[in-house]
C-alpha atoms as a PDB file:
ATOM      1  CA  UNK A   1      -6.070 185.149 157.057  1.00  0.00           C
ATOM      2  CA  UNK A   2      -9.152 186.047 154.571  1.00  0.00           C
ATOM      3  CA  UNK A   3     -10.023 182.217 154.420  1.00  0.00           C
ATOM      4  CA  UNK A   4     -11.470 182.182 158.258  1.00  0.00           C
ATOM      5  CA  UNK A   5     -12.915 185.285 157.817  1.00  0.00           C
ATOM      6  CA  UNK A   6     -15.137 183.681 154.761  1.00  0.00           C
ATOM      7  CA  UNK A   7     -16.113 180.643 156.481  1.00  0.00           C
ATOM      8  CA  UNK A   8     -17.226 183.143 159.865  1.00  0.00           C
ATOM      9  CA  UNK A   9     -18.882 184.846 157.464  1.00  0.00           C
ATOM     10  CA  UNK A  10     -20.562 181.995 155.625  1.00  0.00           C
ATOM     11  CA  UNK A  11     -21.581 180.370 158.820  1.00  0.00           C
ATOM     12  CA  UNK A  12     -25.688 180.369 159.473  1.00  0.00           C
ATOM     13  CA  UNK A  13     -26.819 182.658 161.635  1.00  0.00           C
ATOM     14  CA  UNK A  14     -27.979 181.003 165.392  1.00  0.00           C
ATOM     15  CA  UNK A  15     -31.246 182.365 166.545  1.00  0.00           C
ATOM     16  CA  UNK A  16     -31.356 182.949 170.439  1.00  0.00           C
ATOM     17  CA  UNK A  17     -35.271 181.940 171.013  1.00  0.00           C
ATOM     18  CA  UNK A  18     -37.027 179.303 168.877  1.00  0.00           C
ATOM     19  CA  UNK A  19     -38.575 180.567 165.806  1.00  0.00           C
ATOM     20  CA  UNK A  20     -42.077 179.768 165.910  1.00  0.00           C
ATOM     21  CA  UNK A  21     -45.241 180.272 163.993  1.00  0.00           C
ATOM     22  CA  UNK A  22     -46.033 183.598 165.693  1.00  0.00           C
ATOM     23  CA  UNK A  23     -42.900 185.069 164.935  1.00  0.00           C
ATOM     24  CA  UNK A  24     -43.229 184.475 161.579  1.00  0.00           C
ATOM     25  CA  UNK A  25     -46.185 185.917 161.186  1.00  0.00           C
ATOM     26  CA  UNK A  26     -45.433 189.032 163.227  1.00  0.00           C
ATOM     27  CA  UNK A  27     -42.220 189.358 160.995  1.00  0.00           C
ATOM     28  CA  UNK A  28     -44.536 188.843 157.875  1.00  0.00           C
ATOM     29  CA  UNK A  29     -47.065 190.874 158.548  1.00  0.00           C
ATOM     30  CA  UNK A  30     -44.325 193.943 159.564  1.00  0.00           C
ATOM     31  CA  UNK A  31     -42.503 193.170 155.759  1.00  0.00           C
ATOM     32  CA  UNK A  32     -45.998 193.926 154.340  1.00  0.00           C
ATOM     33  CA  UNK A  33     -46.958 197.030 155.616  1.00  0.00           C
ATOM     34  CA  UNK A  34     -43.119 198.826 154.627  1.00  0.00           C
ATOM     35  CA  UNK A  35     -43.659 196.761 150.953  1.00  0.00           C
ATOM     36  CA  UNK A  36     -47.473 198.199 150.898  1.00  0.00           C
ATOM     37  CA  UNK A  37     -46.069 202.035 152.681  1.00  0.00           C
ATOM     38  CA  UNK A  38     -43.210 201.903 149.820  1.00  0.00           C
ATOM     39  CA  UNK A  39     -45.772 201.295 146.853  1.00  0.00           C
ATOM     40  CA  UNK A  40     -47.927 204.325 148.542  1.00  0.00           C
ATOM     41  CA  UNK A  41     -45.038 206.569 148.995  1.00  0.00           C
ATOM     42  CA  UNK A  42     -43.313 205.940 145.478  1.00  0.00           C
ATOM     43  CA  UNK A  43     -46.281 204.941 142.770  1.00  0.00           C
ATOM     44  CA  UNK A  44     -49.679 205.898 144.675  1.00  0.00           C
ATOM     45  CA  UNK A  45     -49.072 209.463 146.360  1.00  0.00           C
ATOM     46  CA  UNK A  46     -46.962 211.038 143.435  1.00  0.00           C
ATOM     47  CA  UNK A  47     -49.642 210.669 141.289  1.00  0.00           C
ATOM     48  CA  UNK A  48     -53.335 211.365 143.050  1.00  0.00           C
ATOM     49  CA  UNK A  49     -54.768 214.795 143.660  1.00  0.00           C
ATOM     50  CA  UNK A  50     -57.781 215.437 145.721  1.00  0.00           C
ATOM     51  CA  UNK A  51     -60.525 217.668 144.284  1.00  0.00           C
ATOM     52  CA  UNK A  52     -62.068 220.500 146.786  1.00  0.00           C
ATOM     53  CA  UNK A  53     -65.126 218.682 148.126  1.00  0.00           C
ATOM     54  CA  UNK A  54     -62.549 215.516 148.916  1.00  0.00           C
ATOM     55  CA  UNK A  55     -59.796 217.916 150.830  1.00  0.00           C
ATOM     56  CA  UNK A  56     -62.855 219.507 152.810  1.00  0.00           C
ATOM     57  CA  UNK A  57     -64.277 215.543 153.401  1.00  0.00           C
ATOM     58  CA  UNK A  58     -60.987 214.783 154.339  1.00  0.00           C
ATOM     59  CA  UNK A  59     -60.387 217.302 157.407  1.00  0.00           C
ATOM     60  CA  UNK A  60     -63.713 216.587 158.970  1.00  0.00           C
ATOM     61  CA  UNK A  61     -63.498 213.277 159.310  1.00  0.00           C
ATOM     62  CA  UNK A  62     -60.031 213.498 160.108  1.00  0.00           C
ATOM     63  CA  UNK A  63     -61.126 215.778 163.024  1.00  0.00           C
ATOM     64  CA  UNK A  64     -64.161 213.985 163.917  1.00  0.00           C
ATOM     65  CA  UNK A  65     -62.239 210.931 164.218  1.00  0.00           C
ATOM     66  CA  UNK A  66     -59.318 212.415 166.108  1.00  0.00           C
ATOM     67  CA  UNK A  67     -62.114 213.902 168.538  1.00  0.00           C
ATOM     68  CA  UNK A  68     -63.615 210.784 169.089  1.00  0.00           C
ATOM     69  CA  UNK A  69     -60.267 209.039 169.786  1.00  0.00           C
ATOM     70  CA  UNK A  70     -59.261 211.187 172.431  1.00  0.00           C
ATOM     71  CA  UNK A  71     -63.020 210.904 174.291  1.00  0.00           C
ATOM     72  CA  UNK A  72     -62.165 207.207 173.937  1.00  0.00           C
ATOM     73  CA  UNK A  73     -58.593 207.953 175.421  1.00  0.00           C
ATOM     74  CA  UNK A  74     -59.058 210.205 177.988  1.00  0.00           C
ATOM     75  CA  UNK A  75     -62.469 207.482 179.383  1.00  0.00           C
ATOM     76  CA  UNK A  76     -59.488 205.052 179.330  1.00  0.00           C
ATOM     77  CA  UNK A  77     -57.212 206.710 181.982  1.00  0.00           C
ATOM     78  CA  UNK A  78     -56.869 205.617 185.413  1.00  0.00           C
ATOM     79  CA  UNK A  79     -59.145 208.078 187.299  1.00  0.00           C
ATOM     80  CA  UNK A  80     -56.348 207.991 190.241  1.00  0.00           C
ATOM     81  CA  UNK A  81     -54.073 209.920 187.706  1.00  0.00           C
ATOM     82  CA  UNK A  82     -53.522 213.519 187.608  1.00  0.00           C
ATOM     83  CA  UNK A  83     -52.964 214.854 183.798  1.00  0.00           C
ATOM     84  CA  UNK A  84     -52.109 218.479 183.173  1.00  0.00           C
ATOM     85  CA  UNK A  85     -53.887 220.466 180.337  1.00  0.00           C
ATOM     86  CA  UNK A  86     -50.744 220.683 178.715  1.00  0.00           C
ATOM     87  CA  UNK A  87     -50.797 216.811 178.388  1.00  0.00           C
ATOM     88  CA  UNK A  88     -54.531 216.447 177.367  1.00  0.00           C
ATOM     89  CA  UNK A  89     -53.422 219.069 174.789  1.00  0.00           C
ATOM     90  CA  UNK A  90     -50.713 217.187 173.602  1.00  0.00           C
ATOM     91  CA  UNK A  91     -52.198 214.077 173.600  1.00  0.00           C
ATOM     92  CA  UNK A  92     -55.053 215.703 171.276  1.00  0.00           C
ATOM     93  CA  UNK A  93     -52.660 216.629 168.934  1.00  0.00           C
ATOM     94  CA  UNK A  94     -50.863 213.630 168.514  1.00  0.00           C
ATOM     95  CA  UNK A  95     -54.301 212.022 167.553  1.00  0.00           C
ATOM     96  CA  UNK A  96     -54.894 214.760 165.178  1.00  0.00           C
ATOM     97  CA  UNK A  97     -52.182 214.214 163.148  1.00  0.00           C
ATOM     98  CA  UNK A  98     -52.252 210.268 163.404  1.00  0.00           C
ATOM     99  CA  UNK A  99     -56.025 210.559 161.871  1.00  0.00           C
ATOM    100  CA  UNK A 100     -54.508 213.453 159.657  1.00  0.00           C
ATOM    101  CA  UNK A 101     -51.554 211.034 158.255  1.00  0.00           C
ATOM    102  CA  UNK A 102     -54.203 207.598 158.109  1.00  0.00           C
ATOM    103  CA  UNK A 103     -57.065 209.071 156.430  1.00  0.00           C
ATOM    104  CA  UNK A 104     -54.559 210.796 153.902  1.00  0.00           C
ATOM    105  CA  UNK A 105     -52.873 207.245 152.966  1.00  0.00           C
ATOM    106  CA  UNK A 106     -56.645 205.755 152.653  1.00  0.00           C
ATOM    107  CA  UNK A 107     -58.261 208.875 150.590  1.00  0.00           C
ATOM    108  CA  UNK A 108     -55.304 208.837 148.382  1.00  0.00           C
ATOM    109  CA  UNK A 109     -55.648 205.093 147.913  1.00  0.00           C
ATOM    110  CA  UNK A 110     -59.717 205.647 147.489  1.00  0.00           C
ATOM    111  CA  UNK A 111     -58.951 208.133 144.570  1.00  0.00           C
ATOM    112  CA  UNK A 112     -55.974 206.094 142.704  1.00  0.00           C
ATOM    113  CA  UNK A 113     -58.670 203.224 142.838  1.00  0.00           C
ATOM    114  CA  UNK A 114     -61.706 204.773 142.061  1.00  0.00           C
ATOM    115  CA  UNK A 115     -60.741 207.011 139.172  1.00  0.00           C
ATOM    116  CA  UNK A 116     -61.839 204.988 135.994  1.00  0.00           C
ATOM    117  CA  UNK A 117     -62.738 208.140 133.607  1.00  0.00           C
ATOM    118  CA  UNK A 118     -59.760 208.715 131.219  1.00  0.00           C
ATOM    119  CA  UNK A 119     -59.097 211.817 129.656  1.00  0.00           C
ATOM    120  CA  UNK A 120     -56.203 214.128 128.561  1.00  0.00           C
ATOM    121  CA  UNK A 121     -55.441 218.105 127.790  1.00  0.00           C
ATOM    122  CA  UNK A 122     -52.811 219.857 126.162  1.00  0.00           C
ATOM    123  CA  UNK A 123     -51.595 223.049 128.942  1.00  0.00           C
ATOM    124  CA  UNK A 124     -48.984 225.414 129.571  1.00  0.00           C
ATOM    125  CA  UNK A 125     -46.543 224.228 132.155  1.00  0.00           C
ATOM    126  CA  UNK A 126     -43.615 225.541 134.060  1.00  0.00           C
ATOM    127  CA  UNK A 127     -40.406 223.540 135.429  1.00  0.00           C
ATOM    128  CA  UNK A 128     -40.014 223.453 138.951  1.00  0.00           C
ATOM    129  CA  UNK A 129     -37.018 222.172 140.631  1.00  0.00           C
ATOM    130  CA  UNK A 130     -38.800 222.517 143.648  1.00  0.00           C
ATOM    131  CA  UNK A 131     -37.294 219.838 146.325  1.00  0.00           C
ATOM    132  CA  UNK A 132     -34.916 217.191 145.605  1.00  0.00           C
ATOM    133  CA  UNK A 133     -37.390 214.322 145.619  1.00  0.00           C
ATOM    134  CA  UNK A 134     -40.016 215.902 143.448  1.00  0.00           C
ATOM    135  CA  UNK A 135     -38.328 218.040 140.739  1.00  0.00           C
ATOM    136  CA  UNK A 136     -41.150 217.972 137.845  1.00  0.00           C
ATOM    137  CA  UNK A 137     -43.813 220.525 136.130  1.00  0.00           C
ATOM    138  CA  UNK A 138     -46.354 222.721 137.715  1.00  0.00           C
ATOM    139  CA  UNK A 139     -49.668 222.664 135.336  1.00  0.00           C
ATOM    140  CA  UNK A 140     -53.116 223.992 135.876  1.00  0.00           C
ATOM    141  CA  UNK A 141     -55.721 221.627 135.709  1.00  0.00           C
ATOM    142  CA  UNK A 142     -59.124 222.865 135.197  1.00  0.00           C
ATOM    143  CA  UNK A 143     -60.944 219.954 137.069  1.00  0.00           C
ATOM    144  CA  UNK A 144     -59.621 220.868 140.196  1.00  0.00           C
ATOM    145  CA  UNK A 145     -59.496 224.520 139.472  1.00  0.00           C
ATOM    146  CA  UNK A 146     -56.078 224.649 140.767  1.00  0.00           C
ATOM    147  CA  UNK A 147     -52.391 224.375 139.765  1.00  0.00           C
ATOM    148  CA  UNK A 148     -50.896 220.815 140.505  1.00  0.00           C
ATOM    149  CA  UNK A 149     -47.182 219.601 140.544  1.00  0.00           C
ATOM    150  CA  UNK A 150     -46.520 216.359 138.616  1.00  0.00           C
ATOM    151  CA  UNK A 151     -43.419 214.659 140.063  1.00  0.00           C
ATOM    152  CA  UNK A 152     -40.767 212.980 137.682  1.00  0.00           C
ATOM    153  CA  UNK A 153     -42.610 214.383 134.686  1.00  0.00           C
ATOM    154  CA  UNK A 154     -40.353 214.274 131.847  1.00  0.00           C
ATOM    155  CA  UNK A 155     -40.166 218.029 131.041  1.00  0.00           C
ATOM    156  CA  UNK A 156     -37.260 220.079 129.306  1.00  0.00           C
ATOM    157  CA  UNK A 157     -36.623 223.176 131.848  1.00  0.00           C
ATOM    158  CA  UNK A 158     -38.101 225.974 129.989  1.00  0.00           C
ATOM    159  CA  UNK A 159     -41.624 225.820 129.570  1.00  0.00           C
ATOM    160  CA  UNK A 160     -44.244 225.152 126.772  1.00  0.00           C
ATOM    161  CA  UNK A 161     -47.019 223.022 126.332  1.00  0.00           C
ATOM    162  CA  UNK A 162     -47.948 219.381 127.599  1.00  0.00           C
ATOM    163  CA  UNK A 163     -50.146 216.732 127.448  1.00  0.00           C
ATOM    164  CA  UNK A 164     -51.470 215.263 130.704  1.00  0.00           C
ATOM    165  CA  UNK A 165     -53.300 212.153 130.787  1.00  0.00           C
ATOM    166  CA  UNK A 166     -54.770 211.378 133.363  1.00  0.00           C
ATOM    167  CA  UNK A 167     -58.293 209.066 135.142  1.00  0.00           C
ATOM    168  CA  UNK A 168     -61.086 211.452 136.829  1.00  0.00           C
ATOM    169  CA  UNK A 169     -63.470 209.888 139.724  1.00  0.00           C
ATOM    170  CA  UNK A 170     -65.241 211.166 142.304  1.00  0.00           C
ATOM    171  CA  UNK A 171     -62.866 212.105 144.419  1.00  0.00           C
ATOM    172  CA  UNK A 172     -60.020 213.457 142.759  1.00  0.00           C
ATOM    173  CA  UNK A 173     -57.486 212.635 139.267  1.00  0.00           C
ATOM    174  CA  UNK A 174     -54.984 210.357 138.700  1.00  0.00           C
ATOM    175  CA  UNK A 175     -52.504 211.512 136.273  1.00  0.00           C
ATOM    176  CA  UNK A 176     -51.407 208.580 134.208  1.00  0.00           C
ATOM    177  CA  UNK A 177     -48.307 210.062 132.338  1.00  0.00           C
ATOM    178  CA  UNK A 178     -46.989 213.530 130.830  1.00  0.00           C
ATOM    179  CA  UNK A 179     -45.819 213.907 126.981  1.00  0.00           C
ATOM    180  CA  UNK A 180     -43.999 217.110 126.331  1.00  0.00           C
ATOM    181  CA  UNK A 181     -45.546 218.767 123.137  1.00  0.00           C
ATOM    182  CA  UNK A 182     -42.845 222.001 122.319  1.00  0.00           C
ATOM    183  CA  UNK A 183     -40.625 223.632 124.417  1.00  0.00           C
ATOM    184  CA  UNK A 184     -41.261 227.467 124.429  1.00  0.00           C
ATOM    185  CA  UNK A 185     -39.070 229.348 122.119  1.00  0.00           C
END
């Protein structure tokens, strides 16, 4: 009974087209951009943090862009076609948040590549369990003049002091890695 059932199993998979060179390269191209989103998601994002004149940078050219794609998009339309303001609207918001999500991804990239300054400080830090996939330490960092979460640091859950290394740039910090110094009594 379980011998059939391996040799089924075992038995090459027949494709119903041809596979040809375009297909391939479609099917390539498709496995590197969720291997290149994974690295982003799980190594690149955790660890950049934009500094104010980036975040400000950021939404202007993220609306500036968004504004010229919908001229571009609405020029496109059949003229015949009636659209609603409801669906100009909508549409406008969709490209928004498209140029919102793209220029994110490319600004964190920017910053994760273009920080080459090292440096480290010793700061007071507080655990956050926060949500289940970034449970870390919340630390103020003076060079952004704001508090910043580090993600998977490896922190006791009281607080005390830690060391933050981390590369600076022009656009924002990297933070390399976290060394817990003394818990707080």
């Amino acid at each position: 009974m379980i011998g059939p059932l391996i040799v089924h199993a075992w038995k090459p998979v027949e494709l119903k087209s041809k596979l040809t060179s375009r297909r391939l390269v479609v099917g390539s191209a498709i496995w590197l951009f969720l291997v290149l989103i994974g690295i982003w998601l799980f190594w690149i994002f955790p660890s950049t943090f934009f500094n104010a004149l980036t975040t400000k940078i950021y939404l202007v050219t993220s609306t500036v862009l968004a504004a010229a794609g919908f001229t571009v998009s609405v020029r496109r339309h059949n003229p015949h076609l009636k659209y609603s303001k409801r669906d100009l609207l909508c549409g406008a918001a969709g490209i928004w948040c498209v140029a919102l999500a793209a220029e994110f991804v490319l600004f964190s990239v920017l910053i994760y590549f273009s920080s080459s300054i090292p440096g480290s400080y010793n700061a007071t830090y507080q655990f956050d369990s926060g949500s289940r996939e970034c449970t870390g330490l919340k630390v103020y960092d003076q060079e952004l003049d704001r508090r910043i979460k580090i993600c998977q640091a490896r922190a006791l859950r009281e607080g005390g002091k830690v060391r933050v290394v981390k590369l600076s740039g022009p656009l924002g910090i990297v933070v390399q890695d976290t060394f817990v110094l003394y818990p707080a009594p």
